[in-house]
Protein backbone atom coordinates (compact mmCIF):
# COMPACT_ATOMS: atom_id res chain seq x y z
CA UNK A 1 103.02 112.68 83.32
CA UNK A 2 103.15 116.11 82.47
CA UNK A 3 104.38 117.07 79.42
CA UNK A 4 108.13 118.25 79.11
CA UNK A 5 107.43 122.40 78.40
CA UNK A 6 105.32 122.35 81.38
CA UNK A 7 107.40 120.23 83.57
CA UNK A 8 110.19 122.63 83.03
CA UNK A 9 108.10 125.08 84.07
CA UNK A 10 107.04 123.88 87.20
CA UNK A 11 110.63 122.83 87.78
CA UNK A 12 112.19 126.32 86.95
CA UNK A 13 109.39 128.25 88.53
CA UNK A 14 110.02 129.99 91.83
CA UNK A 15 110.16 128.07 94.91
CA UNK A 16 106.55 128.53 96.40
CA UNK A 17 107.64 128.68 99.67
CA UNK A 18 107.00 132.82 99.99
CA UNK A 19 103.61 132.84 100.73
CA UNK A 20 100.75 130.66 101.66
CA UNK A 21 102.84 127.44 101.97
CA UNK A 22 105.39 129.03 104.07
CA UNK A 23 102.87 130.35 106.48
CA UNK A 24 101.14 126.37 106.50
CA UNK A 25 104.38 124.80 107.21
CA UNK A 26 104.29 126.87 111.08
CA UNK A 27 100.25 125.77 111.42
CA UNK A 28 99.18 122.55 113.07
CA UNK A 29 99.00 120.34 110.47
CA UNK A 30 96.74 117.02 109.08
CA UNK A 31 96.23 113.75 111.15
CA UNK A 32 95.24 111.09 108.62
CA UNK A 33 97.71 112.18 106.11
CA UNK A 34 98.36 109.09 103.89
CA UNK A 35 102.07 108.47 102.64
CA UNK A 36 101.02 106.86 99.21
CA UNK A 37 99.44 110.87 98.48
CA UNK A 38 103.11 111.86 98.91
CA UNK A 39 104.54 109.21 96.36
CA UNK A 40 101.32 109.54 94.30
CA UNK A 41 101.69 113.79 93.81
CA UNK A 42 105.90 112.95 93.36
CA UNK A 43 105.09 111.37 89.88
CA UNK A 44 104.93 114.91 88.58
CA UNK A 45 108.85 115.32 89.09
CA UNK A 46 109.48 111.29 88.10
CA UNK A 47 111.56 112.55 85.27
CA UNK A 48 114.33 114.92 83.52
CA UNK A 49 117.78 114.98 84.95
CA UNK A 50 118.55 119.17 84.36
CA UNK A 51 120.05 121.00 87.05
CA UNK A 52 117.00 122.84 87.54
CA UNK A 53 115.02 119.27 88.25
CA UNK A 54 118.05 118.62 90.52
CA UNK A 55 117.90 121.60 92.46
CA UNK A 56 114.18 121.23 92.99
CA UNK A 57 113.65 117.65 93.59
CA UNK A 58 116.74 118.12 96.60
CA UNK A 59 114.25 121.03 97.52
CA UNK A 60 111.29 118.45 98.46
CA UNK A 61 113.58 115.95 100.02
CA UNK A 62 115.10 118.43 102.35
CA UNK A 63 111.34 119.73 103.30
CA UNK A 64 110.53 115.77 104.71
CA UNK A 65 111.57 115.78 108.30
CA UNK A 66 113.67 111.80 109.01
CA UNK A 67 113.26 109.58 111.70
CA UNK A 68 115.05 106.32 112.60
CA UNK A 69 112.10 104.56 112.81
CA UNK A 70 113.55 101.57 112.83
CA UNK A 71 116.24 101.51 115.25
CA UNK A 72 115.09 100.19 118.40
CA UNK A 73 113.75 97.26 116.63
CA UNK A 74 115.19 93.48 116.84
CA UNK A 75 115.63 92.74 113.11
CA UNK A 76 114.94 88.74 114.20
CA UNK A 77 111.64 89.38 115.36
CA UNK A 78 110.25 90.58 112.19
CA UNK A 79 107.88 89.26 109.57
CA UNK A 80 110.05 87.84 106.74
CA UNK A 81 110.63 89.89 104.43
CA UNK A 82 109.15 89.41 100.36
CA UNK A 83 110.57 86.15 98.57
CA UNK A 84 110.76 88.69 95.46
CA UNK A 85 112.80 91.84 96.48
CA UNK A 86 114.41 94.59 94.82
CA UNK A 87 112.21 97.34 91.97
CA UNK A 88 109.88 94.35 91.66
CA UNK A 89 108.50 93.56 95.16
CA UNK A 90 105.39 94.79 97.12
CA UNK A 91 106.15 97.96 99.44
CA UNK A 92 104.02 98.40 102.92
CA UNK A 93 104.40 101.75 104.51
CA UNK A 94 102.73 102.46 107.98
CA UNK A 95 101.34 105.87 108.25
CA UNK A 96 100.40 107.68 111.72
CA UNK A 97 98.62 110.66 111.98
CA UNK A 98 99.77 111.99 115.46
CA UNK A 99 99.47 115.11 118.09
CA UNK A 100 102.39 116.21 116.66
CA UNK A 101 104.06 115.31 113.62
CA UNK A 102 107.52 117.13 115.37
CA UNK A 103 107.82 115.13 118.41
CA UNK A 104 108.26 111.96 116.29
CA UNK A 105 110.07 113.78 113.69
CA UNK A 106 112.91 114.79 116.38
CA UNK A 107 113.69 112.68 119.17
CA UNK A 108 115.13 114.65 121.58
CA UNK A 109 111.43 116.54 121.77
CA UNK A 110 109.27 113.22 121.80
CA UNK A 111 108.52 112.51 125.60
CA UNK A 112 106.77 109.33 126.22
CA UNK A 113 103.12 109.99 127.17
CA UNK A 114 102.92 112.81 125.17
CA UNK A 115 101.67 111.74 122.39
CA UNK A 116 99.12 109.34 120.88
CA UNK A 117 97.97 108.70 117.05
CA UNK A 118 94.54 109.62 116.28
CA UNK A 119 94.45 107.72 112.79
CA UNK A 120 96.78 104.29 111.56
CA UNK A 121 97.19 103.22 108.10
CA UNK A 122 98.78 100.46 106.46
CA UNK A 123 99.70 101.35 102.81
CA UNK A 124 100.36 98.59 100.70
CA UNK A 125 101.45 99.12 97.11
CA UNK A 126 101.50 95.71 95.23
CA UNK A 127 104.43 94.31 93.36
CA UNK A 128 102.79 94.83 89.47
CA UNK A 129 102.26 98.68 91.12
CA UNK A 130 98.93 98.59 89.37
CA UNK A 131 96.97 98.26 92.84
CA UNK A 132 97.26 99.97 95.86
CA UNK A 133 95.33 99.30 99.41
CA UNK A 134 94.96 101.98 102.38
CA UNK A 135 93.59 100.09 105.70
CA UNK A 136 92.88 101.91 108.55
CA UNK A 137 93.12 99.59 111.96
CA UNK A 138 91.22 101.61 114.26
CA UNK A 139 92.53 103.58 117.00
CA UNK A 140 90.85 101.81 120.06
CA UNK A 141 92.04 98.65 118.90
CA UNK A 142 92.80 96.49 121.82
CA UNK A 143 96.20 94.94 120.75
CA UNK A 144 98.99 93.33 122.89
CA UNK A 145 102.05 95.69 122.82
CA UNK A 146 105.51 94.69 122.94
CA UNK A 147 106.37 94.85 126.53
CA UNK A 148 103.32 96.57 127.86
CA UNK A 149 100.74 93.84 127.95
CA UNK A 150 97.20 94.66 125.90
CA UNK A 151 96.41 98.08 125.51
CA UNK A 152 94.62 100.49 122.77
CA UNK A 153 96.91 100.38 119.93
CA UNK A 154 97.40 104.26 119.92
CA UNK A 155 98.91 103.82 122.83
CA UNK A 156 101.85 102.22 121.50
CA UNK A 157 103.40 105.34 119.78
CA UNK A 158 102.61 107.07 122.83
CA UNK A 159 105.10 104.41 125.24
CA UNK A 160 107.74 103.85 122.79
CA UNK A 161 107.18 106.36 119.77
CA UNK A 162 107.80 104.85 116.17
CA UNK A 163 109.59 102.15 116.66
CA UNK A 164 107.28 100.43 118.94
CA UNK A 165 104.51 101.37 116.94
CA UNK A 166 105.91 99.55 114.04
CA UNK A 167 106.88 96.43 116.19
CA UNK A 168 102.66 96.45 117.24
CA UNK A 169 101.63 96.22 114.02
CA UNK A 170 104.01 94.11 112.59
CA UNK A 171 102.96 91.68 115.41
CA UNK A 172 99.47 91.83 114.98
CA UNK A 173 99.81 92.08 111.35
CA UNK A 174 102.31 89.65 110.11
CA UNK A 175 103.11 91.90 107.86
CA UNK A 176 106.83 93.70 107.57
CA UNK A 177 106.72 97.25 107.26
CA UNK A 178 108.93 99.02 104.80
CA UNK A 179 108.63 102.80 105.33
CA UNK A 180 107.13 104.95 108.28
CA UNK A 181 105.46 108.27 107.93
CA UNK A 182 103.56 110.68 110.15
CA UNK A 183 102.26 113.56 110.37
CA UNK A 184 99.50 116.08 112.42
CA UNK A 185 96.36 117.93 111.80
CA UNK A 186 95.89 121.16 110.70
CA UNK A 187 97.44 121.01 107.35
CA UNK A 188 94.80 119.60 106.09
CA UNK A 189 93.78 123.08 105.14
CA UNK A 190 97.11 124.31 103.00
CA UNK A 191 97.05 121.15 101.23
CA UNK A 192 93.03 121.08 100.16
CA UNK A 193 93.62 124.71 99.43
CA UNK A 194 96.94 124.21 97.64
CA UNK A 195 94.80 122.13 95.20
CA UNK A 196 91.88 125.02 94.68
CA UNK A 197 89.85 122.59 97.31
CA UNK A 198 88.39 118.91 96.23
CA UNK A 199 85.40 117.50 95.25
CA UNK A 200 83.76 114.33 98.00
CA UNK A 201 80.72 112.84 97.25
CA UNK A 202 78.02 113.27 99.97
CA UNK A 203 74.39 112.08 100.31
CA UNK A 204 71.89 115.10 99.21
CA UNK A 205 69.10 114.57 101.59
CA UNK A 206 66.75 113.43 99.30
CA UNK A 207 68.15 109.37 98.15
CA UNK A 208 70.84 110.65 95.74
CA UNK A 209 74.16 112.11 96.21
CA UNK A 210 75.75 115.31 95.24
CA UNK A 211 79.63 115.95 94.39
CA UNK A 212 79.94 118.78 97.10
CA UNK A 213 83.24 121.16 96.42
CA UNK A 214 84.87 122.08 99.57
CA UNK A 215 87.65 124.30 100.58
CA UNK A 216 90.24 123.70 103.00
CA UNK A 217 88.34 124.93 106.11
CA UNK A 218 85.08 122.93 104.72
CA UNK A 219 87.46 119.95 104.33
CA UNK A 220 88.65 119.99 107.88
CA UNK A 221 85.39 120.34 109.50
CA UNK A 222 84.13 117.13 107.60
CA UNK A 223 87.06 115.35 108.35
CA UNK A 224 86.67 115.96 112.14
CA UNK A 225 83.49 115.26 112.84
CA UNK A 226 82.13 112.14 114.72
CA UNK A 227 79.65 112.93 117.18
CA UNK A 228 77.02 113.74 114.42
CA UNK A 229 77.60 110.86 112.93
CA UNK A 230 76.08 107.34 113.55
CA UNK A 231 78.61 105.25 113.56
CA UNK A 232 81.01 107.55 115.35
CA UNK A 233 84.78 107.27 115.29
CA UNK A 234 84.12 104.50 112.08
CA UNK A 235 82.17 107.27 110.43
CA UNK A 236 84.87 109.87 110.83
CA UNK A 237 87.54 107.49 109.61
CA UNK A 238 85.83 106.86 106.53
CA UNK A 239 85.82 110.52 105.97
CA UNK A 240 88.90 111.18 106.20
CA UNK A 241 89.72 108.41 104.06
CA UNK A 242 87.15 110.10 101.62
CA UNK A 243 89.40 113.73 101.73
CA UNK A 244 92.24 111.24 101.20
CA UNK A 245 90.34 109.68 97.83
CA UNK A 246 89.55 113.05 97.08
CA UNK A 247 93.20 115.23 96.98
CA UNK A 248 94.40 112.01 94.78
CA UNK A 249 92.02 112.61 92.16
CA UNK A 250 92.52 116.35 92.11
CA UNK A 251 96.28 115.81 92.33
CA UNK A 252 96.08 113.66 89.22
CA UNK A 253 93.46 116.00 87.34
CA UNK A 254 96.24 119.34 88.14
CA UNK A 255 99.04 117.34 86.57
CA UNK A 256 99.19 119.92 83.77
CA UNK A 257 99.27 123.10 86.14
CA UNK A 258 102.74 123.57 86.83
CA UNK A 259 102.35 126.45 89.75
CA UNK A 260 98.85 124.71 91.45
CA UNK A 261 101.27 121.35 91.48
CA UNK A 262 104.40 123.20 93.01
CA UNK A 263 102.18 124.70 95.48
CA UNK A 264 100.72 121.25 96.12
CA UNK A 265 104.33 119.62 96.15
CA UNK A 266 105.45 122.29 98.56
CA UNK A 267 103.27 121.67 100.96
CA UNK A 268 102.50 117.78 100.93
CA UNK A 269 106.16 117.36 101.63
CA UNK A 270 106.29 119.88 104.10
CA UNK A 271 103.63 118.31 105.98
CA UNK A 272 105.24 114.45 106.60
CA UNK A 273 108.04 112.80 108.88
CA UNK A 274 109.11 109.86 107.39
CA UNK A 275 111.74 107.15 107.77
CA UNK A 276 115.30 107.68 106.23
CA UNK A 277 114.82 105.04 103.72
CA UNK A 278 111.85 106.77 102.39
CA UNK A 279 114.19 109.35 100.75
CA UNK A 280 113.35 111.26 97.28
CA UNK A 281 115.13 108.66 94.82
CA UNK A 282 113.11 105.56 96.96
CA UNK A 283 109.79 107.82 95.92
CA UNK A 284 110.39 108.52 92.37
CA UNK A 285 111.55 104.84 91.95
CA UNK A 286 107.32 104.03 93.43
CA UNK A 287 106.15 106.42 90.99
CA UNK A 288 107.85 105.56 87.69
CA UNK A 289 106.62 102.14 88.60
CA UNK A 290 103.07 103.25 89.66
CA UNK A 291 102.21 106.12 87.21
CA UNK A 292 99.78 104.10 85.23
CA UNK A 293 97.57 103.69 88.69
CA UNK A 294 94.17 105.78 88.42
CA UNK A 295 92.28 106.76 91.61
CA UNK A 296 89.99 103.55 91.12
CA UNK A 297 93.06 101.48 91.33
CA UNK A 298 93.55 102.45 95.18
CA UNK A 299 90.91 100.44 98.07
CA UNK A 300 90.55 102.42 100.86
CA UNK A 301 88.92 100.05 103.88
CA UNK A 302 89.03 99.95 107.28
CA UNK A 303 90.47 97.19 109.27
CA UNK A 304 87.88 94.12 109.94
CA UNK A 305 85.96 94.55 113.50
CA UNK A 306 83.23 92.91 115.53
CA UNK A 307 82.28 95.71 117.57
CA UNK A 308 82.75 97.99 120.59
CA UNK A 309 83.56 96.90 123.59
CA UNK A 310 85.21 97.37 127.49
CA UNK A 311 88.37 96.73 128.68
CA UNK A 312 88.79 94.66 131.94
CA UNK A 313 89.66 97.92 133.52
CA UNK A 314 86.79 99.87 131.94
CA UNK A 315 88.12 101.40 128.88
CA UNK A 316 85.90 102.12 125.64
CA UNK A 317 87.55 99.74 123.25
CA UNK A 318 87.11 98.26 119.68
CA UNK A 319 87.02 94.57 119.41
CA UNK A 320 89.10 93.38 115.88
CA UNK A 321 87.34 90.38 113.98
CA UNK A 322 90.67 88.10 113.70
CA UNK A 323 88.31 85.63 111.63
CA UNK A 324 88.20 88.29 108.89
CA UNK A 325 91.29 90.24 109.63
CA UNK A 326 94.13 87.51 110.17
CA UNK A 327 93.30 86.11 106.60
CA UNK A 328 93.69 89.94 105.49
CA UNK A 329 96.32 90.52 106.28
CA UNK A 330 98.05 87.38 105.09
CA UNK A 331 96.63 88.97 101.86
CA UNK A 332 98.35 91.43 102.55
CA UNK A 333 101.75 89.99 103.13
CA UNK A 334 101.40 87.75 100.31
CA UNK A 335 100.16 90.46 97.53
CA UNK A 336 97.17 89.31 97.05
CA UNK A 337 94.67 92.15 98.53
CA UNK A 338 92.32 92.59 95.26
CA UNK A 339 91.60 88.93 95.19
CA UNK A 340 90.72 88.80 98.87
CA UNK A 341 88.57 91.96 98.27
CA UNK A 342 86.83 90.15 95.89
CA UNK A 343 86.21 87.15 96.82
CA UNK A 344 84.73 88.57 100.52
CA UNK A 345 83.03 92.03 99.74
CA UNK A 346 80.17 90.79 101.57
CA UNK A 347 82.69 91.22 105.13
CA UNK A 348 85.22 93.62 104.03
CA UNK A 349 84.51 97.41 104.95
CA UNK A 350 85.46 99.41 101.89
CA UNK A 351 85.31 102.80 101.37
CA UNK A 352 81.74 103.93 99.64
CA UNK A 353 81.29 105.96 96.69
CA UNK A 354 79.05 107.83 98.99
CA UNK A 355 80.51 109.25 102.56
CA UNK A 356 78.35 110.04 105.02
């Protein structure tokens, strides 16, 4: 936490919305974006009650585009919800990186076949809020989707938008989804740059690695490649998840820098739709109870898969491994993902130390 001088600097400051972060909020903005970076960076205004902290923190809330995410949803179809509930119980948020962030944000511009999500994460925070898991299911998945029979599970934003998005997973997971967030690409520049750029470790060409600073453009271009890559669309998902690692750890090292973190705070929430739930009091109530969690603390993995594959009408597909997966995500729903981890780190597909 910041300490009290400079938090009531940041929160007195100028609203950095005049400049640079302005300008990002009209540019495409960042597919991939992870939801837990939001409640993560929000720990810098977890406390203080002045008007000034008032006036600011309503500043951030109002900058997060809502969606009823859940409304088209049959509440007796749904995983059960935690035995333990209330400040105490483990919180799963599904996060979409999409087209376009807007057309799920307002409903009256979504149109159905517009739109598809190029990255899905399931966020879990666990119930002690000293852990934290960020599993990517890829987007060629081949699912069944409520009402349309098997199809990639991208597609399922793309028929019914958020709601039946959340209804896929929550099928194929078992697990019950508490918040909804999404977002689009190009922001991934005004954020890395809102930070000064990041730091990702890379391979150096010779056996080693190299911590190799990038900028926002830099960032971007790393994120989005794949064909250079040998394993593809798995390779550029573990990237991104790397620029994800990455704007944590600088987040948490600028905690001290009250205008770099208003930038940073300006931007990150302009950059997210999210559920109505998911408002600025259900964030700093994450925080408070998650402050003590360090970068380390957070698994990034992608979802367990046997392969590639073709669909019976000829689509590219990925095939999910439901021997590793199912028991996963029963982790998962029962709070238990760092002892799974553990216990099967010879099958699981964490994020390295070392991206490629």
């Amino acid at each position: 936490m910041a300490a009290p001088d400079r938090m009531n600097d940041l929160l007195t400051a100028p609203n950095p919305v005049d400049g640079d972060v302005r300008h990002a909020r009209r540019a495409p903005r960042s597919r991939g974006f992870v939801a837990g970076i939001v409640v993560g960076a929000l720990l810098l205004v977890g406390g203080g009650g002045a008007a000034a902290y008032f006036g600011y923190r309503m500043s951030l809330d109002n900058n997060m585009e809502r969606v009823d995410a859940f409304a088209e949803i049959d509440p007796t179809t749904r995983p059960s919800a935690p035995a333990v509930e209330g400040p105490t119980a483990p919180v799963n948020i599904l996060v979409l990186g999409s087209d376009s962030r807007i057309s799920a944000g307002d409903p009256t511009a979504w149109e159905a076949g517009a739109q598809r999500t190029d990255a899905i994460m399931l966020v879990h925070l666990a119930a002690d809020r000293k852990s934290a898991a960020a599993i990517s299911i890829p987007r060629d998945s081949w699912v069944p989707i409520p009402g349309h029979g098997e199809a990639k599970i991208n597609a399922a934003f793309s028929y019914g938008g958020p709601s039946l998005m959340i209804q896929t997973v929550e099928n194929l997971t078992g697990v019950r989804i508490d918040h909804f967030a999404v977002t689009d690409f190009e922001s991934f520049e005004a954020l890395t740059d809102s930070l000064d750029g990041v730091e990702i470790t890379v391979p150096d060409g010779n056996g080693g690695s190299v911590r190799q600073a990038m900028n926002g453009e830099e960032a971007l271009t790393f994120a989005r490649e794949r064909y250079a890559l040998a394993n593809g669309d798995f390779g550029r998902v573990q990237r991104q998840q790397a620029w994800m690692r990455a704007i944590v750890a600088k987040a948490k090292n600028s905690m001290t820098e009250p205008l770099k973190m208003g930038r940073f705070l300006e931007t990150i929430t302009s950059s997210v739709a999210v559920d109505e739930g998911l408002t600025i009091d259900r964030i700093q109530d994450l925080v408070m109870g998650a402050g003590d969690m360090a970068t380390n603390d957070i698994t990034f993995m992608t979802a367990p898969y046997s392969g590639t594959g073709r669909s019976a009408d000829g689509q590219s597909i990925v095939v999910l491994d439901r021997a590793t997966f199912d028991p996963l995500m029963e982790a998962v729903a029962n709070d238990e993902v760092p002892d799974f981890v553990a216990a099967n780190s010879d099958v699981v597909d964490v994020l390295p130390a070392v991206v490629q």
